[in-house]
PDB file of N, CA and C in Angstrom:
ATOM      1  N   UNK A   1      -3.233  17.784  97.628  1.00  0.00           N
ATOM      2  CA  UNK A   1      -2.992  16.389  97.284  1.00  0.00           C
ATOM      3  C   UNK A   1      -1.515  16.068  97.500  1.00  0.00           C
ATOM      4  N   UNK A   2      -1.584  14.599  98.139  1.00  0.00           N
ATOM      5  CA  UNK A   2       0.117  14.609  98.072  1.00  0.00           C
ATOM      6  C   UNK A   2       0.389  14.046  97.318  1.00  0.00           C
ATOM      7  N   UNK A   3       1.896  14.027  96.916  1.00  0.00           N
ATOM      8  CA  UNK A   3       2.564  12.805  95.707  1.00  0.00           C
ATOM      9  C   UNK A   3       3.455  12.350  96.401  1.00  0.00           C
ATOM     10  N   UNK A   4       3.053  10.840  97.112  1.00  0.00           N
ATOM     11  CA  UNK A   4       3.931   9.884  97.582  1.00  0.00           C
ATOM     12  C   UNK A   4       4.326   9.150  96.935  1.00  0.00           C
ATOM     13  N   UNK A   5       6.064   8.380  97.091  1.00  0.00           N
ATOM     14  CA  UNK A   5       6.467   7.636  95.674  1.00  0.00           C
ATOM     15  C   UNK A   5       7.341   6.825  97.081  1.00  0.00           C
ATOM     16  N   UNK A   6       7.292   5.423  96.712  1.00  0.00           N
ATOM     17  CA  UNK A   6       7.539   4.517  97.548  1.00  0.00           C
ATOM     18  C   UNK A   6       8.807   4.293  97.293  1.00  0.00           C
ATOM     19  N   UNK A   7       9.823   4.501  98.096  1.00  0.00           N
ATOM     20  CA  UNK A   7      11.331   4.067  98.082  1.00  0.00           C
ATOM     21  C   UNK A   7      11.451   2.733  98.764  1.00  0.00           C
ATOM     22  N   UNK A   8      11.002   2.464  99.905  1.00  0.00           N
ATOM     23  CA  UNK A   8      11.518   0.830  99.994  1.00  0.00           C
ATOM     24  C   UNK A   8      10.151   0.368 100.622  1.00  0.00           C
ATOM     25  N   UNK A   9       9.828  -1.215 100.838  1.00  0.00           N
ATOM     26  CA  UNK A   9       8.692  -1.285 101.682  1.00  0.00           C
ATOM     27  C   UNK A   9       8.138  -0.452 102.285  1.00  0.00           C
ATOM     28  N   UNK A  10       8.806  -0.005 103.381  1.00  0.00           N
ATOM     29  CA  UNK A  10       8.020   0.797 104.404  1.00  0.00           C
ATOM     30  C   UNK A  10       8.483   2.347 104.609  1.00  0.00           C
ATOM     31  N   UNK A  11       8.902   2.594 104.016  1.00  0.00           N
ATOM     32  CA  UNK A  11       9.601   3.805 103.319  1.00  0.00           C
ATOM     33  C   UNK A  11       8.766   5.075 101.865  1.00  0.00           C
ATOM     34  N   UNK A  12       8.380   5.643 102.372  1.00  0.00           N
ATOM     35  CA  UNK A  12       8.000   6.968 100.897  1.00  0.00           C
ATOM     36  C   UNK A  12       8.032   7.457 101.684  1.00  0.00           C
ATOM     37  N   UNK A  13       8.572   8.773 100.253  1.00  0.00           N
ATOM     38  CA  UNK A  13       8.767  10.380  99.823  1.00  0.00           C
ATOM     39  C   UNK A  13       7.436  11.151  99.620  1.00  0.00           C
ATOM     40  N   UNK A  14       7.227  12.050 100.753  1.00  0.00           N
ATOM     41  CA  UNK A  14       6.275  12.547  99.944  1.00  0.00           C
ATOM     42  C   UNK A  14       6.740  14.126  99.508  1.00  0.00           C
ATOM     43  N   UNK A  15       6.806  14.058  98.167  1.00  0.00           N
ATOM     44  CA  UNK A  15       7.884  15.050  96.899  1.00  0.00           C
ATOM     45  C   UNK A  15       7.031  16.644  97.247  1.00  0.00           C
ATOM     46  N   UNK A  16       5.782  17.025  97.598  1.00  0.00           N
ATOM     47  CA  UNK A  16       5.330  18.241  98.262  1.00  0.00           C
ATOM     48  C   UNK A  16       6.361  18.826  99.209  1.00  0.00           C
ATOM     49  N   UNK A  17       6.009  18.026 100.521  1.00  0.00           N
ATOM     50  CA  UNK A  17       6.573  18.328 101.812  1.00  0.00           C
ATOM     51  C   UNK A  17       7.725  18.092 101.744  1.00  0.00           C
ATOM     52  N   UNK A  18       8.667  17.156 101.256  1.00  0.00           N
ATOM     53  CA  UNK A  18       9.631  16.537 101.027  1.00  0.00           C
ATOM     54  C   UNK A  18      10.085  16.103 102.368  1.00  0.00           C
ATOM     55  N   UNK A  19       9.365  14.941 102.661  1.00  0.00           N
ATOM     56  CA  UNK A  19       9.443  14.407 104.066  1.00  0.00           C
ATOM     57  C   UNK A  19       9.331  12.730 104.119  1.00  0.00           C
ATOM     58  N   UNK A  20      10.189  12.249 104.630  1.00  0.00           N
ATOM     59  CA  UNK A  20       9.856  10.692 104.856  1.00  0.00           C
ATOM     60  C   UNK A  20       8.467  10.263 105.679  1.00  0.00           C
ATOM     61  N   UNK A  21       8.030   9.534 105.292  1.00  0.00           N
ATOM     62  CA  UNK A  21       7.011   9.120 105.775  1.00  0.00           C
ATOM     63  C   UNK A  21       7.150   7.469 105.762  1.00  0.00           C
ATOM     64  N   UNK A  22       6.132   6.861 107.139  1.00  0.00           N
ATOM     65  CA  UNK A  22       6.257   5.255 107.285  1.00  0.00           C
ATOM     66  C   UNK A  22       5.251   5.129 106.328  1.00  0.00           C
ATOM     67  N   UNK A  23       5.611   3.947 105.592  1.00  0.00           N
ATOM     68  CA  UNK A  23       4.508   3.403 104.709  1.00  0.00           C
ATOM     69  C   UNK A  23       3.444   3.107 105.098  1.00  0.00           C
ATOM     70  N   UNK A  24       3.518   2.004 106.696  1.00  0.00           N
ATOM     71  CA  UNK A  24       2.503   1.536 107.178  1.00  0.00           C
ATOM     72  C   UNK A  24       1.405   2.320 108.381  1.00  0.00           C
ATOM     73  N   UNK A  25       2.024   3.556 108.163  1.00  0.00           N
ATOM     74  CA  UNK A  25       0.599   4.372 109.046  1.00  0.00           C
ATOM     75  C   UNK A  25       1.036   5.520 108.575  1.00  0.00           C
ATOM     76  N   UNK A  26       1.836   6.083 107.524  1.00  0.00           N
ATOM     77  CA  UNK A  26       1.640   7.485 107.702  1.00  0.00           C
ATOM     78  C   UNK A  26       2.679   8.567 108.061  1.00  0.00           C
ATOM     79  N   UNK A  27       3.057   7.860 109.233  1.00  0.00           N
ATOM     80  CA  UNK A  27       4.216   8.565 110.074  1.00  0.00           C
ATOM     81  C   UNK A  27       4.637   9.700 109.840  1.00  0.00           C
ATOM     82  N   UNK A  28       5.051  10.893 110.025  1.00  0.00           N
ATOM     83  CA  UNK A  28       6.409  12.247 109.425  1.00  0.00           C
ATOM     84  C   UNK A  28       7.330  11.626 109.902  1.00  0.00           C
ATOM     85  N   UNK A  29       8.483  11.233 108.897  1.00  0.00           N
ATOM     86  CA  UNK A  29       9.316  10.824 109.991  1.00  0.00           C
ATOM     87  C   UNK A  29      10.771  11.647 110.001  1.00  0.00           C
ATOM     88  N   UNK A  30      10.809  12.083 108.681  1.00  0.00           N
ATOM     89  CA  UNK A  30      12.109  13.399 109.082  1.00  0.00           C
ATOM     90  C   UNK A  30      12.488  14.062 107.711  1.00  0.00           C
ATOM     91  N   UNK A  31      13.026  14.775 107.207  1.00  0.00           N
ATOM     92  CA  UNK A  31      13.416  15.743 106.066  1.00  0.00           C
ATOM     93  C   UNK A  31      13.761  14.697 104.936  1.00  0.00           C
ATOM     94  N   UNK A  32      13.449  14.792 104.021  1.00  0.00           N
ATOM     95  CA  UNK A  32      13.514  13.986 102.985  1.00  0.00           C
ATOM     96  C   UNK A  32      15.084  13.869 102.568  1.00  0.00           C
ATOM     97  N   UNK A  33      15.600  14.996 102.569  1.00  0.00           N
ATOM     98  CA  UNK A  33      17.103  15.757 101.907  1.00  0.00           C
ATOM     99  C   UNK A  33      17.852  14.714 103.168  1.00  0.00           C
ATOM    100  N   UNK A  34      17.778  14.988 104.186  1.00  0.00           N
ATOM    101  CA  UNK A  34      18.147  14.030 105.588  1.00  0.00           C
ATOM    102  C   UNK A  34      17.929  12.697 105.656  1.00  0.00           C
ATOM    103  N   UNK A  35      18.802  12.200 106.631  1.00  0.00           N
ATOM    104  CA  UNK A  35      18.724  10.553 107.146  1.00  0.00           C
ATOM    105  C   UNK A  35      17.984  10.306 107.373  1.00  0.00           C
ATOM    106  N   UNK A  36      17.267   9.414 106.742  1.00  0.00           N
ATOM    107  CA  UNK A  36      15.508   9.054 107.364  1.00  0.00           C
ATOM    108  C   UNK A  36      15.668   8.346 109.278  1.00  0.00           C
ATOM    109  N   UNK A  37      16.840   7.822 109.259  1.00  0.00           N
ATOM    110  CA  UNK A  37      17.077   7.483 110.582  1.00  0.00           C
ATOM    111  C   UNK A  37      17.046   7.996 111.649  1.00  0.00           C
ATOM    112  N   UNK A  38      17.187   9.197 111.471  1.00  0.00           N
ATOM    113  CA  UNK A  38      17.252  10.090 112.317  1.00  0.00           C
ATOM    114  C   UNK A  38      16.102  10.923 113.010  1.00  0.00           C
ATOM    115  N   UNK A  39      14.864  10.384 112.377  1.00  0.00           N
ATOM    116  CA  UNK A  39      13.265  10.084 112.802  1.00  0.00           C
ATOM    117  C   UNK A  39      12.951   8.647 113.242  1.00  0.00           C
ATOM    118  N   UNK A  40      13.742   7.757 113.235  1.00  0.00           N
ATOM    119  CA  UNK A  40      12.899   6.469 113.866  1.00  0.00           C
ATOM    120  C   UNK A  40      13.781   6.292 115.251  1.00  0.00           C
ATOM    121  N   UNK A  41      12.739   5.576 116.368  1.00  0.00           N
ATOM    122  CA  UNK A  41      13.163   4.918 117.407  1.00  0.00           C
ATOM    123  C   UNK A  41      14.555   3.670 116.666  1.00  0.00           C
ATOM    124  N   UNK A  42      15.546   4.039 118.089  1.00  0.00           N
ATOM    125  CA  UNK A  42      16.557   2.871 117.626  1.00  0.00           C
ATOM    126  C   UNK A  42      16.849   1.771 118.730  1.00  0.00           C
ATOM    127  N   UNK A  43      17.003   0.712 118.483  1.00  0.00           N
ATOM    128  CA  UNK A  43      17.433  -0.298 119.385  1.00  0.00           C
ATOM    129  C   UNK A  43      18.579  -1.173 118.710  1.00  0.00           C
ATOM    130  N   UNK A  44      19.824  -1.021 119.841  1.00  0.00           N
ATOM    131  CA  UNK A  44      20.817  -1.387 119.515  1.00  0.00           C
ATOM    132  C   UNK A  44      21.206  -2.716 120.436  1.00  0.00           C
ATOM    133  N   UNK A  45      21.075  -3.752 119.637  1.00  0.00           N
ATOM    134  CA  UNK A  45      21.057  -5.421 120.149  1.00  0.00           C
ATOM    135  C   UNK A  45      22.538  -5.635 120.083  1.00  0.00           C
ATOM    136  N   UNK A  46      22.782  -6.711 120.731  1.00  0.00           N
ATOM    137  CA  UNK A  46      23.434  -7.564 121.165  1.00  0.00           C
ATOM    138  C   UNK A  46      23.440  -8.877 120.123  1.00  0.00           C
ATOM    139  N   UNK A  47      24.519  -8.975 119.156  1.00  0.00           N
ATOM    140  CA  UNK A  47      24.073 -10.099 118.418  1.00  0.00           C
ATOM    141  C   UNK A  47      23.720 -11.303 118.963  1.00  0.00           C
ATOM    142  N   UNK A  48      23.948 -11.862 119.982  1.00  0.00           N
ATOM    143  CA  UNK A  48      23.968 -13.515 120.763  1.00  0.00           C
ATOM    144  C   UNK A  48      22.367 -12.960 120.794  1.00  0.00           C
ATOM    145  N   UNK A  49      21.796 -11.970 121.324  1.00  0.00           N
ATOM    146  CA  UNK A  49      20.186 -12.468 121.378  1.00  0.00           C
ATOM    147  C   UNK A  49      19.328 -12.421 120.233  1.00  0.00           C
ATOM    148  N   UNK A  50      20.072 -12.486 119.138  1.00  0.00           N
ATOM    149  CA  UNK A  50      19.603 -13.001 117.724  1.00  0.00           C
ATOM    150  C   UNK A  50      20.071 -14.139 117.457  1.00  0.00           C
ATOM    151  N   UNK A  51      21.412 -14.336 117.576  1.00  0.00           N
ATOM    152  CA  UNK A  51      21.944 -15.546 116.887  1.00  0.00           C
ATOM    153  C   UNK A  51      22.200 -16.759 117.675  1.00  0.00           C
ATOM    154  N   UNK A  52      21.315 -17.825 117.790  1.00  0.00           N
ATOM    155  CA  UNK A  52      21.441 -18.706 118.752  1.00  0.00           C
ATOM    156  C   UNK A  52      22.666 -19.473 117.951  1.00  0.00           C
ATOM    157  N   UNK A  53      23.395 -20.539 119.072  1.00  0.00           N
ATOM    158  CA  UNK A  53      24.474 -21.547 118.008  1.00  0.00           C
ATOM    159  C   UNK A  53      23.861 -22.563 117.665  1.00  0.00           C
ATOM    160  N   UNK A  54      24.691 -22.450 116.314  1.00  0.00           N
ATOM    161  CA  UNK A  54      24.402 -23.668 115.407  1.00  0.00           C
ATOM    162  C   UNK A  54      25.453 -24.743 115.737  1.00  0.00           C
ATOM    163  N   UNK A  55      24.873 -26.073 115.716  1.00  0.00           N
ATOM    164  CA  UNK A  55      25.631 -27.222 115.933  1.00  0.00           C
ATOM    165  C   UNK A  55      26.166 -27.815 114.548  1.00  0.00           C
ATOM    166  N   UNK A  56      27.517 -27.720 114.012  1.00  0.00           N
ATOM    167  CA  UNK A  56      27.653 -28.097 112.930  1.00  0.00           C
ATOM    168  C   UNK A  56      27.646 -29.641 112.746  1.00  0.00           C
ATOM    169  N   UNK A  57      26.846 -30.574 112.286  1.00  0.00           N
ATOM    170  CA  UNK A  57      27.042 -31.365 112.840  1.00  0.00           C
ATOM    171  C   UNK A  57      27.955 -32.982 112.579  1.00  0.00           C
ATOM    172  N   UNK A  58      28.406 -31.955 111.470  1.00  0.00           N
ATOM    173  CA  UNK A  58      29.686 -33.286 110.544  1.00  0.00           C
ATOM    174  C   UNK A  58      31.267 -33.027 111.552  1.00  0.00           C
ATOM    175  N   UNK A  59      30.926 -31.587 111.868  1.00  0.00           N
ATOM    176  CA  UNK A  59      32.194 -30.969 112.662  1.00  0.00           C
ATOM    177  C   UNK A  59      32.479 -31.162 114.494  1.00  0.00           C
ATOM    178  N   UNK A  60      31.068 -31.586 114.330  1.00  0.00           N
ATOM    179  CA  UNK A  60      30.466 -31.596 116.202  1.00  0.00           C
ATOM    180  C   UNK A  60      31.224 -30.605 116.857  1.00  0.00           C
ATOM    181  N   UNK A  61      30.588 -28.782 116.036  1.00  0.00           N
ATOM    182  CA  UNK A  61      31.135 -27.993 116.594  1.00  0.00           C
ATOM    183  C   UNK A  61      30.194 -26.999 116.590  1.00  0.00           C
ATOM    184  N   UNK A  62      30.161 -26.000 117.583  1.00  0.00           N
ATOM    185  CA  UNK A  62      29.287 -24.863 117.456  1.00  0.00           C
ATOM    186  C   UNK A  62      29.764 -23.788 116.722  1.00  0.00           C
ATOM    187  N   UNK A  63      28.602 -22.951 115.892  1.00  0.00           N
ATOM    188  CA  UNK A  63      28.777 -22.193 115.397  1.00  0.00           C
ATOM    189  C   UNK A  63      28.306 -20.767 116.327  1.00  0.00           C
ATOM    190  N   UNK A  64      29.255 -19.479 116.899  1.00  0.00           N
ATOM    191  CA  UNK A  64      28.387 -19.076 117.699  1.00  0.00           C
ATOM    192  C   UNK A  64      27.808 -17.250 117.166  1.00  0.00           C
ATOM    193  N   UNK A  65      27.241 -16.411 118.107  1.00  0.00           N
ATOM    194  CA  UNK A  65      26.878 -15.218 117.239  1.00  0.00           C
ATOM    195  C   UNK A  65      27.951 -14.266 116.841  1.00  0.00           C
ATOM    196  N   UNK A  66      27.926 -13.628 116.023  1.00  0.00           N
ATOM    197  CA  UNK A  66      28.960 -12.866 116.120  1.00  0.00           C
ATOM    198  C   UNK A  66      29.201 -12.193 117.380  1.00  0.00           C
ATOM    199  N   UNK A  67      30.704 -11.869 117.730  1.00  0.00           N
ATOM    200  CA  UNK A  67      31.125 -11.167 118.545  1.00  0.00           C
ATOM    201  C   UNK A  67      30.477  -9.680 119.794  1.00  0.00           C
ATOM    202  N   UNK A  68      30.152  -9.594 120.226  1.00  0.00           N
ATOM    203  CA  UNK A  68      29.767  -7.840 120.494  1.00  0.00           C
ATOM    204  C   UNK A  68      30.465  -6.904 120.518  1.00  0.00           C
ATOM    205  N   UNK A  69      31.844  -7.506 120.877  1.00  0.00           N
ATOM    206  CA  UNK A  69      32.939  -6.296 121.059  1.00  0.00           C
ATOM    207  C   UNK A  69      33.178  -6.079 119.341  1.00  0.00           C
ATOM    208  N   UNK A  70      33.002  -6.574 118.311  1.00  0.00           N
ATOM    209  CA  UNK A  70      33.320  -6.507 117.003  1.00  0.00           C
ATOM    210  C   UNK A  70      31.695  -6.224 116.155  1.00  0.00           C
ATOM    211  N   UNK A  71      30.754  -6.338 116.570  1.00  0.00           N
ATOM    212  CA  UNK A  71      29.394  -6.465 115.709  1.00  0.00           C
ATOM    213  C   UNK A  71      28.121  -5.804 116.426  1.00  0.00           C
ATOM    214  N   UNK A  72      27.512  -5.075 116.529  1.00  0.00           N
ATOM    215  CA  UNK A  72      26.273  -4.906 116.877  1.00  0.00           C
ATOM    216  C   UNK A  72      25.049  -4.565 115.792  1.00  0.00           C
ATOM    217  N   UNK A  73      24.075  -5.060 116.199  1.00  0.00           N
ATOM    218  CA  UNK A  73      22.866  -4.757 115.218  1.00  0.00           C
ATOM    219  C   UNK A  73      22.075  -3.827 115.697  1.00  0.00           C
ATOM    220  N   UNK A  74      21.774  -3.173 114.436  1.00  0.00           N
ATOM    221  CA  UNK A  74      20.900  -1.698 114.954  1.00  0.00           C
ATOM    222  C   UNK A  74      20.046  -1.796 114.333  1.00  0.00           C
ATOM    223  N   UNK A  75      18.540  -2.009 115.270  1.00  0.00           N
ATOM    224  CA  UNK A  75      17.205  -1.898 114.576  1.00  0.00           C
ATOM    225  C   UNK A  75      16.840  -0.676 114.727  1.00  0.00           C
ATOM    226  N   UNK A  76      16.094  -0.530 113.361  1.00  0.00           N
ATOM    227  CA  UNK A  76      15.271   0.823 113.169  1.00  0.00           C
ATOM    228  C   UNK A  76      13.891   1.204 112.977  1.00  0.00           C
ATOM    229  N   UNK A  77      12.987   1.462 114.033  1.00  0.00           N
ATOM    230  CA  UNK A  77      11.689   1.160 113.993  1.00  0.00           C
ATOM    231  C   UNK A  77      10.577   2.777 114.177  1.00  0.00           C
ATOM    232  N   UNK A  78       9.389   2.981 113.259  1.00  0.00           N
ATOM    233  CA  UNK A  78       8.867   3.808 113.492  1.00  0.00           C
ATOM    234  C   UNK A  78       8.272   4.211 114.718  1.00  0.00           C
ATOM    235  N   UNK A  79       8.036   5.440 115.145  1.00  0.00           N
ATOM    236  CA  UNK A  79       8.141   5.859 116.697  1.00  0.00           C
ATOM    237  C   UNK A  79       6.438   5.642 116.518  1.00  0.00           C
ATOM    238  N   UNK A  80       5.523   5.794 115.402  1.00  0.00           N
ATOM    239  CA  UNK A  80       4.262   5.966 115.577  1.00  0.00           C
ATOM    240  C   UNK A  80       3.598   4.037 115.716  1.00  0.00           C
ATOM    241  N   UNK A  81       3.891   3.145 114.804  1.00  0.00           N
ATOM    242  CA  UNK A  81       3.332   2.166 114.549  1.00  0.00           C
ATOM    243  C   UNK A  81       4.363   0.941 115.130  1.00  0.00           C
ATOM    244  N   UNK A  82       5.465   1.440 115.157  1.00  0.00           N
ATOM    245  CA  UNK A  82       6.751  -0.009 115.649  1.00  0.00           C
ATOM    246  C   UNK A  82       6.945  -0.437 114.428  1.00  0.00           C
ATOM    247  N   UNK A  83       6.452  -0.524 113.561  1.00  0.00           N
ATOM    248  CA  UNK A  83       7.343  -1.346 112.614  1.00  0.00           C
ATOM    249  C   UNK A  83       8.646  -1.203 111.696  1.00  0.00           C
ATOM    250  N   UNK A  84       9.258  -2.032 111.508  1.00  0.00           N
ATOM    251  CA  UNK A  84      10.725  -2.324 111.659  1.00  0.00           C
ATOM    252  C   UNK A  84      10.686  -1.914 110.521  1.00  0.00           C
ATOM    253  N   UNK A  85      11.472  -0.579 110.583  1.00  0.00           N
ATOM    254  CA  UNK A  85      12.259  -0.275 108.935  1.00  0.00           C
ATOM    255  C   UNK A  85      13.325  -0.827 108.205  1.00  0.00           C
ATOM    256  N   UNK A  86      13.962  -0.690 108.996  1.00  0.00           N
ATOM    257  CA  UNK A  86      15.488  -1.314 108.642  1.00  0.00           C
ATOM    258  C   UNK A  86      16.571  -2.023 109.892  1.00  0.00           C
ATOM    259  N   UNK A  87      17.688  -2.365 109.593  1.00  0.00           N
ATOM    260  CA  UNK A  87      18.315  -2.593 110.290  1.00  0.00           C
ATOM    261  C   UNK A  87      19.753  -3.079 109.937  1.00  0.00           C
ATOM    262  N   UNK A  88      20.767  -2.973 110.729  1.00  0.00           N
ATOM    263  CA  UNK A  88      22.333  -2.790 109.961  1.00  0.00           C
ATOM    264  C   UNK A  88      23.531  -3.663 110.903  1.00  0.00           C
ATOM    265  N   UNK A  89      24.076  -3.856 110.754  1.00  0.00           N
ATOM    266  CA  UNK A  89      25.026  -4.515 111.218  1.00  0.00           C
ATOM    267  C   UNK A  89      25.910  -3.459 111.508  1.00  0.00           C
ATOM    268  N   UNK A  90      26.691  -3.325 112.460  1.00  0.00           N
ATOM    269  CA  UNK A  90      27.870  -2.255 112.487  1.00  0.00           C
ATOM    270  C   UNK A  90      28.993  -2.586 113.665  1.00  0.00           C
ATOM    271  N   UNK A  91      30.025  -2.085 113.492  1.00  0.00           N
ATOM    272  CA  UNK A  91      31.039  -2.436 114.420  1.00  0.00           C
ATOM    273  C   UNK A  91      30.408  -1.359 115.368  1.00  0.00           C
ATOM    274  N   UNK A  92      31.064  -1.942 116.766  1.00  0.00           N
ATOM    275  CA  UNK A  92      30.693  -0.598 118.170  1.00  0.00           C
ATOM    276  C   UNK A  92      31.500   0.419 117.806  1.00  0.00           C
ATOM    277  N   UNK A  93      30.716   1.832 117.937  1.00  0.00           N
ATOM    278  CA  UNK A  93      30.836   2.901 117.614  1.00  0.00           C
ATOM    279  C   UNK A  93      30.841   3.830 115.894  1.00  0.00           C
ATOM    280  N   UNK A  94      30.457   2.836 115.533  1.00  0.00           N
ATOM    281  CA  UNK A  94      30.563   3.188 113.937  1.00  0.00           C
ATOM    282  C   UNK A  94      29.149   3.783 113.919  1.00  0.00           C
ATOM    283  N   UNK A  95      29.290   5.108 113.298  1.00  0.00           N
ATOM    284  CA  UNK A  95      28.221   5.883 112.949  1.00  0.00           C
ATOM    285  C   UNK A  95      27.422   5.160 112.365  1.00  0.00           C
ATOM    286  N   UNK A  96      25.892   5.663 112.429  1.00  0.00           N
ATOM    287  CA  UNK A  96      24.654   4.791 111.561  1.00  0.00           C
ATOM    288  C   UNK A  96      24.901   5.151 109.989  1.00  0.00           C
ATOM    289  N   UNK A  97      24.556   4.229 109.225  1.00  0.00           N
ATOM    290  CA  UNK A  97      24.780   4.656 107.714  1.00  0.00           C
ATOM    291  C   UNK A  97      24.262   5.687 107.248  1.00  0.00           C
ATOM    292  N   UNK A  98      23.660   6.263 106.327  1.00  0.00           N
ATOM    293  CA  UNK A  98      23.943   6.713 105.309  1.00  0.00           C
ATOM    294  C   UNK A  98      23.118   6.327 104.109  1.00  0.00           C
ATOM    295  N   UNK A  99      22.266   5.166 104.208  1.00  0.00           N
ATOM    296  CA  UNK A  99      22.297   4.509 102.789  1.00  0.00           C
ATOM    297  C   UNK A  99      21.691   4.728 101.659  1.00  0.00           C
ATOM    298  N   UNK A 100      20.310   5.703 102.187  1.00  0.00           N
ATOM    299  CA  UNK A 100      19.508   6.162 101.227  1.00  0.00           C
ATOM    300  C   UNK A 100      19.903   7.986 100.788  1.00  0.00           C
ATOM    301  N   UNK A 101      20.198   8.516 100.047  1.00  0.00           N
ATOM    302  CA  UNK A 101      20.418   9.744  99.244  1.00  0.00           C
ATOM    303  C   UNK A 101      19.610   9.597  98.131  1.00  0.00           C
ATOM    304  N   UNK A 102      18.521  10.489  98.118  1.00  0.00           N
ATOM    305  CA  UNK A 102      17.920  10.925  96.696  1.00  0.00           C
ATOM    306  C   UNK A 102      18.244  11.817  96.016  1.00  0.00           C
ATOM    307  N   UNK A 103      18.012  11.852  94.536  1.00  0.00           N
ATOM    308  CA  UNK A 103      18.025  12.914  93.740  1.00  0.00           C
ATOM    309  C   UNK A 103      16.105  13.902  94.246  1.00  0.00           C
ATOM    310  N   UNK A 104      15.950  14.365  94.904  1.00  0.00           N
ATOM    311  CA  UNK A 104      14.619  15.073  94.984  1.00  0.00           C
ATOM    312  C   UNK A 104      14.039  15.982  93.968  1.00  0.00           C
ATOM    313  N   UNK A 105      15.382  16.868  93.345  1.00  0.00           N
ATOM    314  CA  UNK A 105      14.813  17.503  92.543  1.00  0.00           C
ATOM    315  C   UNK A 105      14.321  16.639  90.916  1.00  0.00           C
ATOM    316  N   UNK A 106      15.002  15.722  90.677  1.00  0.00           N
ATOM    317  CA  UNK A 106      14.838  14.670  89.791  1.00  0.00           C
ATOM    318  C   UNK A 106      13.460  14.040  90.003  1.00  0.00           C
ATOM    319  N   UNK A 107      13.126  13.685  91.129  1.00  0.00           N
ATOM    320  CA  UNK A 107      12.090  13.180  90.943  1.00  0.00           C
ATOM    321  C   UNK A 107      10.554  13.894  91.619  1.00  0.00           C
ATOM    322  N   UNK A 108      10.969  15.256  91.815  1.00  0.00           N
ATOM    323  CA  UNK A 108       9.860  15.852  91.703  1.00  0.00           C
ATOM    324  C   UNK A 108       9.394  16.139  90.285  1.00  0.00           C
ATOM    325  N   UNK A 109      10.408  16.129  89.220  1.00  0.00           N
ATOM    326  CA  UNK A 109      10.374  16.909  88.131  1.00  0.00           C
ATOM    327  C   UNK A 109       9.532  15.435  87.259  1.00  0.00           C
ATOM    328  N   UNK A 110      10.061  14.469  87.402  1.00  0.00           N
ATOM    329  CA  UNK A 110       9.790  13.332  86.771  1.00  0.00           C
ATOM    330  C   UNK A 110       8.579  12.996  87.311  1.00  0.00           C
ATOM    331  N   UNK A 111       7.473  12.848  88.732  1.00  0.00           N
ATOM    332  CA  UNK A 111       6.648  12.356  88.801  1.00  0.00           C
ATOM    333  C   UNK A 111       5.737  13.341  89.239  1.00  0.00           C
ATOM    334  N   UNK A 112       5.762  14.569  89.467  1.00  0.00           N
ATOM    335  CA  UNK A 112       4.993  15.864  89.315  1.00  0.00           C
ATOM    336  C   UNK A 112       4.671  15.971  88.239  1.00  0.00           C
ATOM    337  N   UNK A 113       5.552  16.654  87.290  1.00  0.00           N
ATOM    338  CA  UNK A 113       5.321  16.617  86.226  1.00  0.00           C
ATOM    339  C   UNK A 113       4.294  15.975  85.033  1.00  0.00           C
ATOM    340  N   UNK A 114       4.529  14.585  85.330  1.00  0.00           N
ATOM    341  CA  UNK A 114       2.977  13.403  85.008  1.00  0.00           C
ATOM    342  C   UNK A 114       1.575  13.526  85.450  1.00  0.00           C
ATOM    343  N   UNK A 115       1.721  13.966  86.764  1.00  0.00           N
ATOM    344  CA  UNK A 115       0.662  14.510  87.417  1.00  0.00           C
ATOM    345  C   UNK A 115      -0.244  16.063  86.995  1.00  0.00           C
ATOM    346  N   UNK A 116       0.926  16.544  86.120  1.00  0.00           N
ATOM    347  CA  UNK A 116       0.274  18.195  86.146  1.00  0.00           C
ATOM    348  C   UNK A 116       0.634  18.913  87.621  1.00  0.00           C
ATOM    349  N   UNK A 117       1.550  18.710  88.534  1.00  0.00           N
ATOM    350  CA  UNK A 117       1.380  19.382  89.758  1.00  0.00           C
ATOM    351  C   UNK A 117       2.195  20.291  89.669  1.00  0.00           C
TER     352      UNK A 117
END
């Protein structure tokens, strides 16, 4: 039996294997202790083909996307189903974050434990 415990939408732990998994199919997607990122497909955009300009229009001025030489967006999508895990804003060349760190042994102890496992 597994004990999956949901960290973000599309995101759980499963505290056995101690492995990320996609919410929405299942996925393995990489070492739990590890960057979950580092299991998903990445696509690294170009902000202008997100951010169309806005016409301000008291200012009759455009608002335009952020920069590329200063901003890129990094989508993060499962390699099994496509769907979009996350995604980050970052200057060019700035390492991918970081953002999720669990306590594992904490919460094997806390939701095993309930279980009897």
């Amino acid at each position: 039996m597994t004990a999956r415990v949901a960290i973000t939408e599309y995101l759980e732990i499963d505290l056995h294997s101690e492995r990320w998994h996609c919410r929405a199919c299942g996925h393995d997607i990489a070492a739990a202790r590890d960057n979950y990122k580092t299991g998903l497909l990445v696509y690294d955009r170009d902000p202008r083909e997100i951010h169309a300009p806005i016409l301000d229009e008291k200012k009759y001025e455009f608002t335009y996307a952020p920069d590329p030489t200063w901003c890129r967006i990094v989508e993060f999508y499962c390699p099994s189903c496509c769907t979009q895990i996350e995604n980050e804003y970052l200057p060019p060349g700035h390492p991918l974050t970081h953002d999720i760190e669990l306590d594992i042994d904490s919460l094997k102890r806390r939701h095993l434990a309930k279980e009897g496992q």
